[in-house]
C-alpha atoms as a PDB file:
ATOM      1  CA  UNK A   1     111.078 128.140 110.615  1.00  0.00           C
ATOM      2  CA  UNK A   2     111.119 126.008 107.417  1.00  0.00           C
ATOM      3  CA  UNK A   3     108.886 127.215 104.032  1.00  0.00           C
ATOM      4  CA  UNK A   4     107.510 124.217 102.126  1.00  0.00           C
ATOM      5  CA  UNK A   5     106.610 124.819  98.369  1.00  0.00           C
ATOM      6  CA  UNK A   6     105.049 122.250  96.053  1.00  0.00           C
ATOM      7  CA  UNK A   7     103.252 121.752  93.013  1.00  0.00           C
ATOM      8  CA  UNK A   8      99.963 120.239  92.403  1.00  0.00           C
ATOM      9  CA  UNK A   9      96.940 120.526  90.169  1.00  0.00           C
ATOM     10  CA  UNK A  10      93.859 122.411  89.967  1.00  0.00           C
ATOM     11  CA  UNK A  11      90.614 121.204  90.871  1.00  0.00           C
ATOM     12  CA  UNK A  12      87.341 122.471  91.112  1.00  0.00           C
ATOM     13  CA  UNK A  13      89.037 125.833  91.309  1.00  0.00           C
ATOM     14  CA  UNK A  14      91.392 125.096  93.623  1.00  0.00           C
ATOM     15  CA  UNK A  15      94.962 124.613  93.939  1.00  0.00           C
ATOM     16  CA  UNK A  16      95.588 121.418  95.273  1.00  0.00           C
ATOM     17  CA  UNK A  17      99.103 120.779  96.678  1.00  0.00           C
ATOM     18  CA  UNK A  18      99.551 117.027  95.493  1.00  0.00           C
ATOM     19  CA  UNK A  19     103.633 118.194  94.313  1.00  0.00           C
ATOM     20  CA  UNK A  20     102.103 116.241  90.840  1.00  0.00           C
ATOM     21  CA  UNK A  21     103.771 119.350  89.049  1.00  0.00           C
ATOM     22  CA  UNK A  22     106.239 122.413  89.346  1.00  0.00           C
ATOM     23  CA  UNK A  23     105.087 125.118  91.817  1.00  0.00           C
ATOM     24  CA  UNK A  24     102.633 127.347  90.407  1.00  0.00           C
ATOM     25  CA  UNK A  25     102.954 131.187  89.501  1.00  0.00           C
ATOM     26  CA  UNK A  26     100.205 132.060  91.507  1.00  0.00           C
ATOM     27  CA  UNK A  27     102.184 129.909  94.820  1.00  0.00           C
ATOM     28  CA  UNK A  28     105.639 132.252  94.034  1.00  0.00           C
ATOM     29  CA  UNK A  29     104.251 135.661  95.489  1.00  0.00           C
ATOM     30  CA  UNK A  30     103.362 133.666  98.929  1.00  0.00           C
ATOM     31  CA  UNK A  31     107.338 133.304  99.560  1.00  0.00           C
ATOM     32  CA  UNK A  32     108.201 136.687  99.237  1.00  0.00           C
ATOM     33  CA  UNK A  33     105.778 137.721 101.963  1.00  0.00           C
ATOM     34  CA  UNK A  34     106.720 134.883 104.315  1.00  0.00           C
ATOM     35  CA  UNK A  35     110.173 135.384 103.802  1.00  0.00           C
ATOM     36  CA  UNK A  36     109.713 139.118 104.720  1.00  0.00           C
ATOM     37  CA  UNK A  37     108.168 138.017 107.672  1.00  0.00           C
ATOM     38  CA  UNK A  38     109.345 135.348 109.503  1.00  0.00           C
ATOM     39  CA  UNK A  39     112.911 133.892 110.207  1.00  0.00           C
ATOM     40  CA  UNK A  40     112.866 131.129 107.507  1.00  0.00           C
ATOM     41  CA  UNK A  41     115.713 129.277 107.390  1.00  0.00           C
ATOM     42  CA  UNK A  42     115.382 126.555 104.938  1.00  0.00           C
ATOM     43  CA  UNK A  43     112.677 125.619 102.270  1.00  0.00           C
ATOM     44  CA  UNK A  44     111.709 122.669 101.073  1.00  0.00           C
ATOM     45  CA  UNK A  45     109.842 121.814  97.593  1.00  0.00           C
ATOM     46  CA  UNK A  46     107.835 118.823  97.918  1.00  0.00           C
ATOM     47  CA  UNK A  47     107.552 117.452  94.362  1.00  0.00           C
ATOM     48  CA  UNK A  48     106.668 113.931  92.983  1.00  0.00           C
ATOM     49  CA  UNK A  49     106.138 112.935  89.194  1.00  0.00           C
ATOM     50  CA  UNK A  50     107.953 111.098  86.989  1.00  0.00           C
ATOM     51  CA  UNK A  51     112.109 110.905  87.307  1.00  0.00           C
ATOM     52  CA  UNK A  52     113.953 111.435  85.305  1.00  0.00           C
ATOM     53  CA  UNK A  53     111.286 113.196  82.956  1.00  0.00           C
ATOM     54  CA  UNK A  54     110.447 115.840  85.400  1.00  0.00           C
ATOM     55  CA  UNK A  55     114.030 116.643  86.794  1.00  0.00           C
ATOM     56  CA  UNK A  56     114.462 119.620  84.588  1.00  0.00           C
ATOM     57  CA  UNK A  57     111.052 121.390  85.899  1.00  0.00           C
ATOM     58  CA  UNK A  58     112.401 120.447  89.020  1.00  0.00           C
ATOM     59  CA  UNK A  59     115.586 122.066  88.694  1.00  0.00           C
ATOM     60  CA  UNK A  60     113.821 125.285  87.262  1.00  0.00           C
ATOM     61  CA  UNK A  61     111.692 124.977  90.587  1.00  0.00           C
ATOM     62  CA  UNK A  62     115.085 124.977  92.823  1.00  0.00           C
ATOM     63  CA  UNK A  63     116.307 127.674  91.046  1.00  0.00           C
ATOM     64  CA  UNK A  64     113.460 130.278  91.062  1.00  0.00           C
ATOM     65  CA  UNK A  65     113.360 129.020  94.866  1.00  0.00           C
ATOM     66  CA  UNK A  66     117.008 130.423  95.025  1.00  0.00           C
ATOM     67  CA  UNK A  67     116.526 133.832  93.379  1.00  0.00           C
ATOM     68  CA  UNK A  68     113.301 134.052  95.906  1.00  0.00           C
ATOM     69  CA  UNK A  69     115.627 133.633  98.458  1.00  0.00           C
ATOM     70  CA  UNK A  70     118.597 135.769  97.643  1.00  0.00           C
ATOM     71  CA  UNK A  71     115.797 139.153  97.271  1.00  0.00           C
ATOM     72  CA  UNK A  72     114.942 138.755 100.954  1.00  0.00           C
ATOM     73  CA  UNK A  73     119.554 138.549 101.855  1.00  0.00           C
ATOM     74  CA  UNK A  74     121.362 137.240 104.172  1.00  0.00           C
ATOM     75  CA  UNK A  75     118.700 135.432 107.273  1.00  0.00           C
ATOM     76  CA  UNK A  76     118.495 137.886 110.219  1.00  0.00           C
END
């Protein structure tokens, strides 16, 4: 199974996943469940914007992806 994360905007109070921004706060809680779940074994963030200008967010976004990760340890 593969997770997909992305960013987007909100809209009419909704969340919609457009990856215009960084994932979301309320969007890191839904990991932890489906990686206590499910056999995940890779995870994707979908993310446009503007390069170079966003690469740091992005970055920030691959690395809270990685400490998500590392709670669940090592893939059954």
């Amino acid at each position: 199974m593969q997770l997909h994360l992305a960013g987007g905007t909100w809209a009419e109070g909704l969340l919609q996943d457009d990856h215009s921004a960084d994932v979301h706060p309320e969007v890191w809680d839904l990991p932890r469940h489906v990686l206590a779940a499910a056999p995940v074994r890779g995870v994707l963030i979908e993310r446009g914007g503007k390069l170079p200008e966003d690469f740091p967010a992005i970055l920030e976004d691959v690395r809270r992806t990685r400490d998500v990760v590392a709670e669940r340890g090592p893939a059954a």
